[in-house]
N, C-alpha and C. Protein backbone atom coordinates (compact mmCIF):
# COMPACT_ATOMS: atom_id res chain seq x y z
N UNK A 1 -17.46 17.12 -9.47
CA UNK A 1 -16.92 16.09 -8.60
C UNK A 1 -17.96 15.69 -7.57
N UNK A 2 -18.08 14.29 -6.98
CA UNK A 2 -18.81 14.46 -6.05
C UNK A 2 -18.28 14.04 -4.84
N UNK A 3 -18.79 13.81 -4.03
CA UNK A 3 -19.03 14.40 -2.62
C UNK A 3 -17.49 13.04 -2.13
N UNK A 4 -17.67 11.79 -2.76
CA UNK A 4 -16.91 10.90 -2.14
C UNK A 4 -15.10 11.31 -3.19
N UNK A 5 -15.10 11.39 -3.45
CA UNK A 5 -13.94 12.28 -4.68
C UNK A 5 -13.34 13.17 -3.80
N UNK A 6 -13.72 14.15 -2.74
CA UNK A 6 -13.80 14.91 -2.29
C UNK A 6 -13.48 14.65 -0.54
N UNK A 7 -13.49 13.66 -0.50
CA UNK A 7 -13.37 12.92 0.69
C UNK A 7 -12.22 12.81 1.47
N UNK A 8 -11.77 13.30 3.15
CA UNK A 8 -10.91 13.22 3.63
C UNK A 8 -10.13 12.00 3.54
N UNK A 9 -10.70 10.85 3.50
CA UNK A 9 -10.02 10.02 3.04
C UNK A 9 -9.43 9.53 1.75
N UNK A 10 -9.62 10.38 0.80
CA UNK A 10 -8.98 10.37 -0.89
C UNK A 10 -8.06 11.31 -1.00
N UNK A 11 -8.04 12.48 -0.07
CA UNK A 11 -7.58 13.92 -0.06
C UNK A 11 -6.27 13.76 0.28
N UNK A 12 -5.24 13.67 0.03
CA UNK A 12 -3.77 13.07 0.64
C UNK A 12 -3.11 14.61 1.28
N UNK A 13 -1.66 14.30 1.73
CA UNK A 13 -0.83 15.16 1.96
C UNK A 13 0.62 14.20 2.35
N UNK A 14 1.32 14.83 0.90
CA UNK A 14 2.92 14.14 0.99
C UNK A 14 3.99 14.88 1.90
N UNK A 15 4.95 14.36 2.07
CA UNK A 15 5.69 14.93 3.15
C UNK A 15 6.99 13.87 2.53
N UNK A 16 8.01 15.00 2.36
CA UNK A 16 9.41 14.57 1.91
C UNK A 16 9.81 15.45 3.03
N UNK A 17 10.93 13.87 3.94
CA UNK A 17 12.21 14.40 4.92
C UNK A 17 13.35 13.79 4.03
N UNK A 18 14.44 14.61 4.67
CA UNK A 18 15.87 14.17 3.99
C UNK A 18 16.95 14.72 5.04
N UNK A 19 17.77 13.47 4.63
CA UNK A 19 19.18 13.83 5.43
C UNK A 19 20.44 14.38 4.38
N UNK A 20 20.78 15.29 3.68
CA UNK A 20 21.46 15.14 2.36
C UNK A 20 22.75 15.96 2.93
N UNK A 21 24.11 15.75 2.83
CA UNK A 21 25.40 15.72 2.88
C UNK A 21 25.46 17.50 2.13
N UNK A 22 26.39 18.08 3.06
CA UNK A 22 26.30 19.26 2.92
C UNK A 22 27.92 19.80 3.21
N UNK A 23 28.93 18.85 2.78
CA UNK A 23 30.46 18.86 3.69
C UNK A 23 30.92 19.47 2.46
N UNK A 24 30.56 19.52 1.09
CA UNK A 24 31.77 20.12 0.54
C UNK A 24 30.67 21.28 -0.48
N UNK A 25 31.12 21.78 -1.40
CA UNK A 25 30.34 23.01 -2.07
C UNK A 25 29.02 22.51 -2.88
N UNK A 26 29.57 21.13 -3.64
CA UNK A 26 29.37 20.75 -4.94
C UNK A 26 27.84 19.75 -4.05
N UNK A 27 27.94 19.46 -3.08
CA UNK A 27 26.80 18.93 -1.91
C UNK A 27 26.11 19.53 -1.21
N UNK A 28 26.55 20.98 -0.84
CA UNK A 28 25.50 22.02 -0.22
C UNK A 28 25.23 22.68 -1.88
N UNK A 29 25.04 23.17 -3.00
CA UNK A 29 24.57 23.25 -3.93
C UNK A 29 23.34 22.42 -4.64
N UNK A 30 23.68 20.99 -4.23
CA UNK A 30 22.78 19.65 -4.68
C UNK A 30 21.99 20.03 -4.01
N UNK A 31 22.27 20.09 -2.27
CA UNK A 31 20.80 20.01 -1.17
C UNK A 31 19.79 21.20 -1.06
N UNK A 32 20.78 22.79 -2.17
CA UNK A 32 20.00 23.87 -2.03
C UNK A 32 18.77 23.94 -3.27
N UNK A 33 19.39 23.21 -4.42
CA UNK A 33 19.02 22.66 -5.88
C UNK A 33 17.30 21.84 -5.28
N UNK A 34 17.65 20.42 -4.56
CA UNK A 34 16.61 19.86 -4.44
C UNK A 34 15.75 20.58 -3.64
N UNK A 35 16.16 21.69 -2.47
CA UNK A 35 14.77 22.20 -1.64
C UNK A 35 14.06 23.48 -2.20
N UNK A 36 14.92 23.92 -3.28
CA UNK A 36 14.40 24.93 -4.46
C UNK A 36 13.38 24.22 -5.20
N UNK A 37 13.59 23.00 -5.69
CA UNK A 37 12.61 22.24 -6.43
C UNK A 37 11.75 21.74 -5.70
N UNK A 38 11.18 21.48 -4.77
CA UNK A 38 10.31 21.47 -3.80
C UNK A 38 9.26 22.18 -3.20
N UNK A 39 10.18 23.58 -2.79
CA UNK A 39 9.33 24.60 -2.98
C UNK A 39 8.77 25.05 -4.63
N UNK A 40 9.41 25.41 -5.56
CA UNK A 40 8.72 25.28 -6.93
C UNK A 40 7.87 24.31 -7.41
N UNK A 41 7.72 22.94 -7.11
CA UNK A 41 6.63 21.99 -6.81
C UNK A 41 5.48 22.35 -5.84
N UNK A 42 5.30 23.11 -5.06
CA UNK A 42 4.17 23.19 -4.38
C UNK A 42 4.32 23.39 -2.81
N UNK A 43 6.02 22.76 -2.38
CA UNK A 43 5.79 22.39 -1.19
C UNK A 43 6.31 23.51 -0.10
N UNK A 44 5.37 23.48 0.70
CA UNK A 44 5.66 24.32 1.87
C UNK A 44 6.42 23.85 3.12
N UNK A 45 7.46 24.51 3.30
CA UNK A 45 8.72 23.93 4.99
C UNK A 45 7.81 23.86 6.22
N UNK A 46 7.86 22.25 6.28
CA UNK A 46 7.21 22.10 7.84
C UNK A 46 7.90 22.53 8.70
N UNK A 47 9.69 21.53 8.37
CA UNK A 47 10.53 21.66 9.63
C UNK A 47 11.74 22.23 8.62
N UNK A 48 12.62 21.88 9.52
CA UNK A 48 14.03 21.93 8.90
C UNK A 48 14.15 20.89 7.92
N UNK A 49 13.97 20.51 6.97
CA UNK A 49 14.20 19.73 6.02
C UNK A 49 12.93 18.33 6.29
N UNK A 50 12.11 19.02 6.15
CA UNK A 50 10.66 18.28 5.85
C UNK A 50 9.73 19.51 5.20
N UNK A 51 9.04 18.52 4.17
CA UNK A 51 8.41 19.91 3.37
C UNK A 51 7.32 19.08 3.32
N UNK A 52 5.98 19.60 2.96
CA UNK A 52 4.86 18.95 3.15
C UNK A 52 3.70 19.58 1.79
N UNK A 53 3.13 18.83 1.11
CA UNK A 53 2.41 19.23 0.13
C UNK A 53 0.75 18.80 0.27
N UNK A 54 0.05 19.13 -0.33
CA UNK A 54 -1.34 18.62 -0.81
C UNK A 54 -1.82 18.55 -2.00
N UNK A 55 -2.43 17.12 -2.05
CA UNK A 55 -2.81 16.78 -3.08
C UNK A 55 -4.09 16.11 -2.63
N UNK A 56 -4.91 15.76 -4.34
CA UNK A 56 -6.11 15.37 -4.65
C UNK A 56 -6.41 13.90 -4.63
N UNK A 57 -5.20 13.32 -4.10
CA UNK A 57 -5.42 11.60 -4.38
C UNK A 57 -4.18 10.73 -4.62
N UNK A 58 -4.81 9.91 -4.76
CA UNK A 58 -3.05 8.79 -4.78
C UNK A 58 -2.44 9.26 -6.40
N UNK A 59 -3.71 9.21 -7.18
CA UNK A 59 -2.90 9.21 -8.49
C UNK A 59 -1.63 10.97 -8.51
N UNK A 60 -2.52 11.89 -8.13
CA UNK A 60 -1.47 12.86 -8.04
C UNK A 60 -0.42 12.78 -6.90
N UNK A 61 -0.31 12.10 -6.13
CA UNK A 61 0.92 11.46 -5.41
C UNK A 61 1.94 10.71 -6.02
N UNK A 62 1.33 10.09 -6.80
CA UNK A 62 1.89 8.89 -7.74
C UNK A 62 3.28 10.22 -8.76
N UNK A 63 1.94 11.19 -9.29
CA UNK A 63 2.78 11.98 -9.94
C UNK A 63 3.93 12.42 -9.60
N UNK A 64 3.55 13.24 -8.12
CA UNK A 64 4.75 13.98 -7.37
C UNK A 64 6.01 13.14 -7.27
N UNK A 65 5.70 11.89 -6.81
CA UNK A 65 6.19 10.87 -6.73
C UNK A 65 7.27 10.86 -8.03
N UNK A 66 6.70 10.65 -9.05
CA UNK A 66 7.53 10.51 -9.93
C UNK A 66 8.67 11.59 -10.41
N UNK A 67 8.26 12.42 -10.14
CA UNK A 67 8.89 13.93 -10.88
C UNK A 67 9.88 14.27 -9.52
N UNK A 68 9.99 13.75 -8.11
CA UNK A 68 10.36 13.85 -7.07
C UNK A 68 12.08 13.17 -8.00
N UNK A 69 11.67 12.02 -7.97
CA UNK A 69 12.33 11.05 -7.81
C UNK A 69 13.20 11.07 -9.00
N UNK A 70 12.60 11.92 -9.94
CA UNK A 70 13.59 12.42 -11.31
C UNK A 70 14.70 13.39 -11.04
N UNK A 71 14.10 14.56 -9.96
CA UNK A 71 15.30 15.00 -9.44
C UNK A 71 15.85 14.97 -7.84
N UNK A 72 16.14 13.70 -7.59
CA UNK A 72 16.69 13.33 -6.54
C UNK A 72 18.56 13.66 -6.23
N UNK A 73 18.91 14.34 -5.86
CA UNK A 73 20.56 14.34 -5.54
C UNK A 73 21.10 12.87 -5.52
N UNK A 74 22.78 13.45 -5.76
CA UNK A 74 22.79 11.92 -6.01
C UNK A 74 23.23 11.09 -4.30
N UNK A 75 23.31 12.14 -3.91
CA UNK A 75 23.97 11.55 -1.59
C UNK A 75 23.06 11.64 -0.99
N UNK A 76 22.89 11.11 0.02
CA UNK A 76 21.93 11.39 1.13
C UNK A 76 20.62 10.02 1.03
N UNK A 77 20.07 10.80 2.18
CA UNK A 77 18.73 10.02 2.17
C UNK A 77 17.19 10.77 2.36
N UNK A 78 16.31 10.33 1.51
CA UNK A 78 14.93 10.88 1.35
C UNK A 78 14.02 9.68 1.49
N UNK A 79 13.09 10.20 2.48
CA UNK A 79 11.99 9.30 3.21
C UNK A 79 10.64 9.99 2.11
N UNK A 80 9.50 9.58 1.66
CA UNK A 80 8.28 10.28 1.24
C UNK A 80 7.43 9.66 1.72
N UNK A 81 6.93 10.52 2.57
CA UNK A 81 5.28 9.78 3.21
C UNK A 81 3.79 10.26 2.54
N UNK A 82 3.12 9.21 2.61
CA UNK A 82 1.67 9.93 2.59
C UNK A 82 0.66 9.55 3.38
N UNK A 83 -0.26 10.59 3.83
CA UNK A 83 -1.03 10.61 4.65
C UNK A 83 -2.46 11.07 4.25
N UNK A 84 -4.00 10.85 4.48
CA UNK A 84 -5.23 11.14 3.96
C UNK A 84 -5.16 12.30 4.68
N UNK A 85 -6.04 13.37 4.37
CA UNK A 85 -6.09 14.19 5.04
C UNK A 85 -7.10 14.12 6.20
N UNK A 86 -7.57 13.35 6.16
CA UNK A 86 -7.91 12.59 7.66
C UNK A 86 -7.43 12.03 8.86
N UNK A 87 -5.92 11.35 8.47
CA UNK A 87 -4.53 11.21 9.17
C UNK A 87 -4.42 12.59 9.87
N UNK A 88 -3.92 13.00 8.54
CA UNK A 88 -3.46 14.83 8.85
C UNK A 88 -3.62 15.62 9.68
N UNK A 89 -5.37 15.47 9.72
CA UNK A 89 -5.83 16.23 10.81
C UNK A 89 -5.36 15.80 12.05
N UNK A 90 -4.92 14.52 12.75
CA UNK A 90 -5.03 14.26 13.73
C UNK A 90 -3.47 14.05 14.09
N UNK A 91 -2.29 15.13 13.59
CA UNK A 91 -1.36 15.22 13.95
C UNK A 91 -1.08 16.28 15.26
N UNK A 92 -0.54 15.91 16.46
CA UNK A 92 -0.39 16.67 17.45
C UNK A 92 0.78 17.70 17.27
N UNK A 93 0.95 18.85 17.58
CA UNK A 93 1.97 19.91 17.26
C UNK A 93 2.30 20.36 18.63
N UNK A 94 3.56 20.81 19.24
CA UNK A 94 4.20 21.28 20.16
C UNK A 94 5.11 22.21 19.71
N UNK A 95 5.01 23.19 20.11
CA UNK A 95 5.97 24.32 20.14
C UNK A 95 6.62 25.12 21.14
N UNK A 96 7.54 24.68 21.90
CA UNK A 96 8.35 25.55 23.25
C UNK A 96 7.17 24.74 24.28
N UNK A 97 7.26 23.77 24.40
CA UNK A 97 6.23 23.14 25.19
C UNK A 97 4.96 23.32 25.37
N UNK A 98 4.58 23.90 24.44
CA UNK A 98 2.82 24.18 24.56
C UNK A 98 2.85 23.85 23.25
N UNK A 99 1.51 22.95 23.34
CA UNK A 99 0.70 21.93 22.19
C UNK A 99 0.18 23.56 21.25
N UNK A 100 0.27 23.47 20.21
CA UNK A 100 -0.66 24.07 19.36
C UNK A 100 -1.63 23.39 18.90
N UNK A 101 -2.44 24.73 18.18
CA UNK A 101 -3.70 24.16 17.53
C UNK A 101 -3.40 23.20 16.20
N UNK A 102 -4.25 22.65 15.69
CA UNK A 102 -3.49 21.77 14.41
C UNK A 102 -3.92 22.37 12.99
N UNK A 103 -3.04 22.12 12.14
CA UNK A 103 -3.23 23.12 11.29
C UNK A 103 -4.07 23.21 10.39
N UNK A 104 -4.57 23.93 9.91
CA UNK A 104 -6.07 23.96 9.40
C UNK A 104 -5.40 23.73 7.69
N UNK A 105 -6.67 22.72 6.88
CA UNK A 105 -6.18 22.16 5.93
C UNK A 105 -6.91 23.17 5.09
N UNK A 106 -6.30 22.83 3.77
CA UNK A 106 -7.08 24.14 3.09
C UNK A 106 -8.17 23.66 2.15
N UNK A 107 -9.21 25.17 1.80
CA UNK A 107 -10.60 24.95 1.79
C UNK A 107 -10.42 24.36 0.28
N UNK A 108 -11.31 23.36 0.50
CA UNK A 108 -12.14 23.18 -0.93
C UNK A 108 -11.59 23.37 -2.47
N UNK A 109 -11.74 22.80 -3.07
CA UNK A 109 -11.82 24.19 -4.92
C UNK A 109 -12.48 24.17 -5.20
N UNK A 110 -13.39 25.15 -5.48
CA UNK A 110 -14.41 25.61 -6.02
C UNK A 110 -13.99 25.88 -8.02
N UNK A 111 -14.82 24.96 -8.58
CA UNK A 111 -14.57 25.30 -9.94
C UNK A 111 -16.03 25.85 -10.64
N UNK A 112 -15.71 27.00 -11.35
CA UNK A 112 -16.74 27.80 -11.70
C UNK A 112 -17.00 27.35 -13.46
């Protein structure tokens, strides 16, 4: 790969929030279903129901994207953002009123 391939600005990171209906069994089952598949996709819990992934580019966004959207519940609402990992970096974090550090993106792949 070279160097522009590789580039904070090609380097994405998706982020699925959702509001999904949780009032009767058959709806907290759906909303436990989709954040199981999420995490088994890759994605790690930012917040309470925002999960955040990384990827290599739009086209593997495109993917997530698609396979997201295959298993979508059928209530509620789901936002999917994407951001370069250049964005990324420059997200501010607060915790109990003190700013944290921002979170460090992860290294490289090295293919042998």
């Amino acid at each position: 790969m070279s160097a522009t391939q590789l580039s904070g600005y090609r380097l994405m990171w998706i982020f699925v929030m959702f509001d999904l209906p949780v009032g009767t069994k058959a709806e907290m089952r759906a909303a436990t279903k989709f954040r199981e598949y999420l995490l088994d996709e890759g994605f790690e819990k930012s917040q309470f129901s925002i999960y955040a992934r990384f990827c290599n580019g739009k086209e593997q966004f495109e993917a997530y994207l698609r396979r997201i959207e295959a298993h979508l519940p059928d209530k509620g609402d789901i936002h999917i953002l994407s951001f370069t990992d250049k964005q990324y970096e420059n997200i501010v974090r607060f915790a109990g009123q003190r700013r944290r550090r921002p979170r460090r993106n992860p290294d490289q792949l090295a293919l042998f």
